[in-house]
Protein backbone atom coordinates (compact mmCIF):
# COMPACT_ATOMS: atom_id res chain seq x y z
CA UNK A 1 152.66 113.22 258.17
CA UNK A 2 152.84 116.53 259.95
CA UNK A 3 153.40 115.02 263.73
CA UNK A 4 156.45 113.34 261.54
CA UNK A 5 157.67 115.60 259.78
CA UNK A 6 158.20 117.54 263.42
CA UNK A 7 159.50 114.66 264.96
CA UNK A 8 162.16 114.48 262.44
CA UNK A 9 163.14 117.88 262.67
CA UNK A 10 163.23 118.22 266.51
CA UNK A 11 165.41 115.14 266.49
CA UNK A 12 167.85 117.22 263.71
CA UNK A 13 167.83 120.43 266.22
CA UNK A 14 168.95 118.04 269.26
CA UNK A 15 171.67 116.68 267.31
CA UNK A 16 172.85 119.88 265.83
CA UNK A 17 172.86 120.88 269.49
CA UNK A 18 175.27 118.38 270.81
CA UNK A 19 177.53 118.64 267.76
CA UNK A 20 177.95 122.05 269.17
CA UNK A 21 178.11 121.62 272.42
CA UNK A 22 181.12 119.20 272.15
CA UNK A 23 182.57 121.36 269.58
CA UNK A 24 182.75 124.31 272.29
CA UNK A 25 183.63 121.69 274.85
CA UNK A 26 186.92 120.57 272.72
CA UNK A 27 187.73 124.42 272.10
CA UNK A 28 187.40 125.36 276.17
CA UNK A 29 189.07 122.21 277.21
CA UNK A 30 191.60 122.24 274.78
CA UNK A 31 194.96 124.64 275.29
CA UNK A 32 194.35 127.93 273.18
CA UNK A 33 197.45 129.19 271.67
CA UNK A 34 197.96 133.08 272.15
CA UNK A 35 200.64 135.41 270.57
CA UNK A 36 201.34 138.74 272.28
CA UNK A 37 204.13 141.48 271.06
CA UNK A 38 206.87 142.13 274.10
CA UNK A 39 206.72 145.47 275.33
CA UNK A 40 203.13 145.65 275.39
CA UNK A 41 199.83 144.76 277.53
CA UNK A 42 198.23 141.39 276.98
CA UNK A 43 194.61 140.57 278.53
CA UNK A 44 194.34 136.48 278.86
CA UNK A 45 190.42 135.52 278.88
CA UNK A 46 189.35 132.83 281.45
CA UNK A 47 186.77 130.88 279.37
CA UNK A 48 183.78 129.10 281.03
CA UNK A 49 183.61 130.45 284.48
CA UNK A 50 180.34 131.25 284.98
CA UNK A 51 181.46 134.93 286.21
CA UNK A 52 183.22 133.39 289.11
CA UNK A 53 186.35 134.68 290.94
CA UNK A 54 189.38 132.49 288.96
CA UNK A 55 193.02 131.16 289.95
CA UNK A 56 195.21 131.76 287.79
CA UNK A 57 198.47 129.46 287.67
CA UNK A 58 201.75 129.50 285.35
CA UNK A 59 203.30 126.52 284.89
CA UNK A 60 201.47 124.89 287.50
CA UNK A 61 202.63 127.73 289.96
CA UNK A 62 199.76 130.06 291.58
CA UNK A 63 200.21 133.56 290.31
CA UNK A 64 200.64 136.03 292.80
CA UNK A 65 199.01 139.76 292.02
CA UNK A 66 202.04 141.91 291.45
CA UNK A 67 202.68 145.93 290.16
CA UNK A 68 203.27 144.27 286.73
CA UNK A 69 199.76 142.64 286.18
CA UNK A 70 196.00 142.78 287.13
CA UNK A 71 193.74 140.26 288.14
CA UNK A 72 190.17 140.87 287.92
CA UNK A 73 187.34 138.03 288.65
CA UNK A 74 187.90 136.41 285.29
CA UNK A 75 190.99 137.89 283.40
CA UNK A 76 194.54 138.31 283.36
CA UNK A 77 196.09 141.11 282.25
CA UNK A 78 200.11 141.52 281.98
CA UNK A 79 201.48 145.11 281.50
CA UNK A 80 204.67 146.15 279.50
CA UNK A 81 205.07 142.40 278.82
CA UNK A 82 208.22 140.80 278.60
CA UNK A 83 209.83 137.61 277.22
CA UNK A 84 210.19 135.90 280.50
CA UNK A 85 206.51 135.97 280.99
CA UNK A 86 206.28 133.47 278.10
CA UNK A 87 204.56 130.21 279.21
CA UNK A 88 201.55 127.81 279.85
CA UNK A 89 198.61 129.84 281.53
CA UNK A 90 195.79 128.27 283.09
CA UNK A 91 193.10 129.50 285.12
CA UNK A 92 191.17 127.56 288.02
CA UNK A 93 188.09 127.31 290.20
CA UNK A 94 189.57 128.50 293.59
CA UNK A 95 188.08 125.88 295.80
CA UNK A 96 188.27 122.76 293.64
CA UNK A 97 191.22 123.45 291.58
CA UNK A 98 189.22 122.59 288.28
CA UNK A 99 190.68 123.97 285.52
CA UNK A 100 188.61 126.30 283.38
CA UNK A 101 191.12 126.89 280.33
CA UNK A 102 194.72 127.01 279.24
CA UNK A 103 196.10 129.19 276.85
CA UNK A 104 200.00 129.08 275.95
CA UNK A 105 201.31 132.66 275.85
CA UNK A 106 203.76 132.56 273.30
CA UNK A 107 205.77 136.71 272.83
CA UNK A 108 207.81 138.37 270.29
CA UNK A 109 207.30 140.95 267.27
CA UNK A 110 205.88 141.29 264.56
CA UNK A 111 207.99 141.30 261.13
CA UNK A 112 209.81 144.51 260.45
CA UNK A 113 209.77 145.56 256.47
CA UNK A 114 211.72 143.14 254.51
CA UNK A 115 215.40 144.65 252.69
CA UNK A 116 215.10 143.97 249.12
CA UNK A 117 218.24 143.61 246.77
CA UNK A 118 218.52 142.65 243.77
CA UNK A 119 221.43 142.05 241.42
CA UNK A 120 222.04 140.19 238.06
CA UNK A 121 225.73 138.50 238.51
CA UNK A 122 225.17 135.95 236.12
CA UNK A 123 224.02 138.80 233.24
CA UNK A 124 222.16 137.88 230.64
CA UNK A 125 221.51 134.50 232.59
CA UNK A 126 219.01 135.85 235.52
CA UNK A 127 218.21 137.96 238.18
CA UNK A 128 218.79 137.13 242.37
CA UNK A 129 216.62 139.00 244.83
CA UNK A 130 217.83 138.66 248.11
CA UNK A 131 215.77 139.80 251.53
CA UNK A 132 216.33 140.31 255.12
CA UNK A 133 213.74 141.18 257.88
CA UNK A 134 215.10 144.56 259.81
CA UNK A 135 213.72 142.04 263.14
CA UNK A 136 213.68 139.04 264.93
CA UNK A 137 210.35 137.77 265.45
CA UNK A 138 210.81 135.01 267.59
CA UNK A 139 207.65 133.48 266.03
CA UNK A 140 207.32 131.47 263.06
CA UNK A 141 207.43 134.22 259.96
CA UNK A 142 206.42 132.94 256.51
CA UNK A 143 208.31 134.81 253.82
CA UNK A 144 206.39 135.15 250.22
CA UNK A 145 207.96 136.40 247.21
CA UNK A 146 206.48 137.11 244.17
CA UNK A 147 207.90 138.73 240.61
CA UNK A 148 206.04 140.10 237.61
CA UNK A 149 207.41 141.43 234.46
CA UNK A 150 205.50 144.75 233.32
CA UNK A 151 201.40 143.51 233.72
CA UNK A 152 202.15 139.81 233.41
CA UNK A 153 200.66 137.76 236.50
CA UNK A 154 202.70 137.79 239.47
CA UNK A 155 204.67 134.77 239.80
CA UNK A 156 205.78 132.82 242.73
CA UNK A 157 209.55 132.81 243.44
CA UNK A 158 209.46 131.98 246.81
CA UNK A 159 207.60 131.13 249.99
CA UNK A 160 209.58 129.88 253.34
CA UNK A 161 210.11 130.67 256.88
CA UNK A 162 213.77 131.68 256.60
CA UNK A 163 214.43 135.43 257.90
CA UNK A 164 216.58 136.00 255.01
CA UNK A 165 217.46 134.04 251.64
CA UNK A 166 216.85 134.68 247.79
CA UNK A 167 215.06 133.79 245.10
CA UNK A 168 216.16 133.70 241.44
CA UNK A 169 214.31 135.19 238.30
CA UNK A 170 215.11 132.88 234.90
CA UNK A 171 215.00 133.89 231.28
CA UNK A 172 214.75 137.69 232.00
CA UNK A 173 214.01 140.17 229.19
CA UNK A 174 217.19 141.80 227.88
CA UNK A 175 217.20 145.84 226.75
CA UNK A 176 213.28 146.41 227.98
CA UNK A 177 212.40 149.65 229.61
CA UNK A 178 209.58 147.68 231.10
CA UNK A 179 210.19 146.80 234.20
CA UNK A 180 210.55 144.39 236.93
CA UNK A 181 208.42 144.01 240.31
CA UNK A 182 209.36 142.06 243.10
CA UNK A 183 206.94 142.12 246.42
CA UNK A 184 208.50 140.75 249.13
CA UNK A 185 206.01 140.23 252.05
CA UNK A 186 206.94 138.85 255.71
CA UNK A 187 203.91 136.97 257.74
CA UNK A 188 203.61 136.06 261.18
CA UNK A 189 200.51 136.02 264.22
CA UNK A 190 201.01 139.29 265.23
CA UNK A 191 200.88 141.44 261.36
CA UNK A 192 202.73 141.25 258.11
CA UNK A 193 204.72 144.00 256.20
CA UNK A 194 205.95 144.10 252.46
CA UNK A 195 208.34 145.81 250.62
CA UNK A 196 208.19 146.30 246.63
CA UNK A 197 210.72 146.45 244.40
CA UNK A 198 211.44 147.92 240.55
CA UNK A 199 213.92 147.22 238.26
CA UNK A 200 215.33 147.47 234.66
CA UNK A 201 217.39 144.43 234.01
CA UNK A 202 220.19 146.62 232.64
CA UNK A 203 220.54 148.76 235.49
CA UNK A 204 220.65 146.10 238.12
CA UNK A 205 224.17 144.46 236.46
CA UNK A 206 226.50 143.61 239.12
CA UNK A 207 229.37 141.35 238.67
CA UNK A 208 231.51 139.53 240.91
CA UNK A 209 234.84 140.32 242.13
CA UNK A 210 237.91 138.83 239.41
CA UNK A 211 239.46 136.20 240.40
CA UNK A 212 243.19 134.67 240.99
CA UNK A 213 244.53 138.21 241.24
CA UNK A 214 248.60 138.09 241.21
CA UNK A 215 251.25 140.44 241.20
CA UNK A 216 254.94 140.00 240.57
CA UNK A 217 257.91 141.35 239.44
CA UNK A 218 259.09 141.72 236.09
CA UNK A 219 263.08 140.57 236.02
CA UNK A 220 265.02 143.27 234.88
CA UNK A 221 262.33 145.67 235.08
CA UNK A 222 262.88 147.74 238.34
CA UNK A 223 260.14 150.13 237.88
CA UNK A 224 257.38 147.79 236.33
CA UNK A 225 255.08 145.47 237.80
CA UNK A 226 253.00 142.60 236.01
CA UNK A 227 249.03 142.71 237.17
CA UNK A 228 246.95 139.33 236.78
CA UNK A 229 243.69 138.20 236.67
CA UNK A 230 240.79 136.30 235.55
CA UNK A 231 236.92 137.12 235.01
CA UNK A 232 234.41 136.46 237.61
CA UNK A 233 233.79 132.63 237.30
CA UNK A 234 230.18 133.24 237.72
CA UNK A 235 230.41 135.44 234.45
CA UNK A 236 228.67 133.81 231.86
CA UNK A 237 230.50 134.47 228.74
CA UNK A 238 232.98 137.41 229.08
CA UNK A 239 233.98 137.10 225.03
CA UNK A 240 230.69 137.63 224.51
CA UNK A 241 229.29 139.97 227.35
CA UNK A 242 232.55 141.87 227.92
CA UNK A 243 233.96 143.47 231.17
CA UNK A 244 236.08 146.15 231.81
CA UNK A 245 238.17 146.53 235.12
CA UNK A 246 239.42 149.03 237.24
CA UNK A 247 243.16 149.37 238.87
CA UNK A 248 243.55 150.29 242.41
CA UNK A 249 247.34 150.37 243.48
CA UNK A 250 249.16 152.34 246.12
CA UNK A 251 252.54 151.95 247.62
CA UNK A 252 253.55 150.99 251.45
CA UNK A 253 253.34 153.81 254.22
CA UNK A 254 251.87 156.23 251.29
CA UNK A 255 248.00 157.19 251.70
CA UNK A 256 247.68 158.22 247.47
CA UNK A 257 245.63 155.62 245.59
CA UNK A 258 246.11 155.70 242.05
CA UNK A 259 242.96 154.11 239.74
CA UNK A 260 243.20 153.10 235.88
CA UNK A 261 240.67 152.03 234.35
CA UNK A 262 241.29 149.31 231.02
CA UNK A 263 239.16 147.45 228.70
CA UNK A 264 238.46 143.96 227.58
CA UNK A 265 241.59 142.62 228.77
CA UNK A 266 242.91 140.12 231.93
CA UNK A 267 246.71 141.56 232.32
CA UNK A 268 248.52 145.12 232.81
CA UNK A 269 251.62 146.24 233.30
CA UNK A 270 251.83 148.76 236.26
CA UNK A 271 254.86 151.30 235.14
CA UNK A 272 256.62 154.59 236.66
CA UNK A 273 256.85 152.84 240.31
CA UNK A 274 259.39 153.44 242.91
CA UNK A 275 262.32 151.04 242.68
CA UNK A 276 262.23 147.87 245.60
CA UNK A 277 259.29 149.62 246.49
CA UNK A 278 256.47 147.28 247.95
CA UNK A 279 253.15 148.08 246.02
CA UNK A 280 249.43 146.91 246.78
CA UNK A 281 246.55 146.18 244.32
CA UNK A 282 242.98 144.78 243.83
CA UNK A 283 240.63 144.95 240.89
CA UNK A 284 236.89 145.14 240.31
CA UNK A 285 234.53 144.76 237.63
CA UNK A 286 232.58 146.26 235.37
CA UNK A 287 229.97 145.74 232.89
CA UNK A 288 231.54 147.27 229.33
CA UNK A 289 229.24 149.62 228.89
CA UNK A 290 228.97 150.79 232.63
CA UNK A 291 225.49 149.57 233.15
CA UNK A 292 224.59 149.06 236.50
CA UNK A 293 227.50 148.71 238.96
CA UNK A 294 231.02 147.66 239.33
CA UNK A 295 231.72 144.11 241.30
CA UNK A 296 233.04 144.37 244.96
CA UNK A 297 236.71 144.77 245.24
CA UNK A 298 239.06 141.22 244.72
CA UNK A 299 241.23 140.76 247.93
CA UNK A 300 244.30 143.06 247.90
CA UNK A 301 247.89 141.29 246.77
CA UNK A 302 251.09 142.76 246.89
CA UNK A 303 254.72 142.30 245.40
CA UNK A 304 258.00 144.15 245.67
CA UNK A 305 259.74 145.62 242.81
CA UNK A 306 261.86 143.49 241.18
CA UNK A 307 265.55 144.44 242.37
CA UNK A 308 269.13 142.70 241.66
């Protein structure tokens, strides 16, 4: 039973040893993929040469020592590396021409800290986080963004290999002091960085621009001008959630602006102008009660006073 049992178990070890051996084998013979950052030195390992002097080729093309690299019996090394040097390496037994390994050199950065805005246009509706890397990679970067509401569990927003995009936050909490936190975190072979973000709902309010902004004259009015507009169509309910606006105006070939500043209301009369004078206006948004921040201007229209 004994002379079995080690029978049995030296047949296990042999097996074990092949399974490992052609394990290796796969992994030397197989092409290894490398990342390296531009700029800096990279050291490319010849596997399996038995400490013998190796040829190293890229492409298929012998490389040829220069001031910009180092070959040593085994190893490649590439100094101040740039993106040129990108490519198939492979390294060789001089007099056959077998080839030890390949590794594909593949360069670029890694991921700068992610920008983080975010904004609610569509107040009370939700929150939009957008994010931008300060870098391109040139390697594949996996974005993940995550968003937790005081000590709730983080939840996942979003998780992509875009360089920039957004993610939105549903059914936010209205009037809390408790705040947001959005971690945005960029991923790629050669490091990660992440950028976290804080927010009261409240303070965060940013509409967009108004809409179908017009300006005419008023007939028989040579002094008055008639100011149009319309809410932000991505507003959700300006009756209920109401906006005030502000009035930028200024006349041709003058450099004073004049602002004004009205409530809840999608018309106004600009008086006191200079007659067949040619004026220019645009109009922004505001929450009512000034929370957060006003929209982005609307494009700029004109008109000329109204004259017989």
């Amino acid at each position: 039973m004994c002379m079995k049992l080690t029978v049995i178990l030296g047949v296990m070890m042999v097996q074990l040893t092949n399974i490992g051996t052609a394990v290796g084998q796969t992994s030397v013979d197989g092409v290894i993929t490398q990342y390296g950052q531009i700029g800096n030195n990279i050291t490319l390992v010849c596997k399996n040469t038995e400490n013998e002097v190796a040829e190293w080729r890229l492409n298929d093309s012998k490389i040829i020592g220069a001031r910009d690299m180092e070959l040593t019996e085994t190893n490649l090394t590439l100094f101040s590396v740039k993106s040129s040097q990108e490519g198939q390496y492979s390294c060789h037994e001089q007099e056959s021409g077998k080839a030890y390994s390949t590794v594909s050199l593949i360069l670029g950065y890694p991921p700068g800290k992610p920008q983080v805005t975010c904004w609610s246009v569509r107040y009370p509706l939700n929150v939009v986080c957008s994010w931008k890397l300060q870098n391109q990679t040139y390697l594949p970067t996996k974005i993940n963004v995550t968003f937790s509401y005081g000590i709730e569990v983080a939840e996942q927003c979003s998780d992509e290999e875009t360089l920039q995009g957004n993610c939105t936050i549903e059914d936010i909490q209205l009037f809390s002091k408790i705040p947001y936190t959005v971690k945005v975190k960029a991923t790629n072979p050669l490091g990660f960085r992440s950028t976290i973000k804080q927010f009261i709902v409240e303070k965060i309010i940013k509409p967009d621009p108004p809409t179908d902004v017009n300006l005419s004259p008023i007939p028989n009015q040579p002094k008055k001008l008639l100011l149009r507009w319309k809410p932000p169509v991505t507003w959700p309910d300006p009756k209920l959630f109401l906006l005030k606006y502000k009035i930028k105006y200024w006349r041709e070939s003058s450099n004073r602006q004049s602002m004004i500043e009205i409530s809840d209301q999608t018309s106004y009369v600009l008086r006191g102008l200079r007659s067949r004078a040619l004026y220019f206006v645009k109009v922004a948004a505001n929450d009512f009660f000034d929370n957060g921040m006003s929209s982005d201007w609307s494009p700029t229209v004109s008109a000329r006073l109204w004259s017989n």
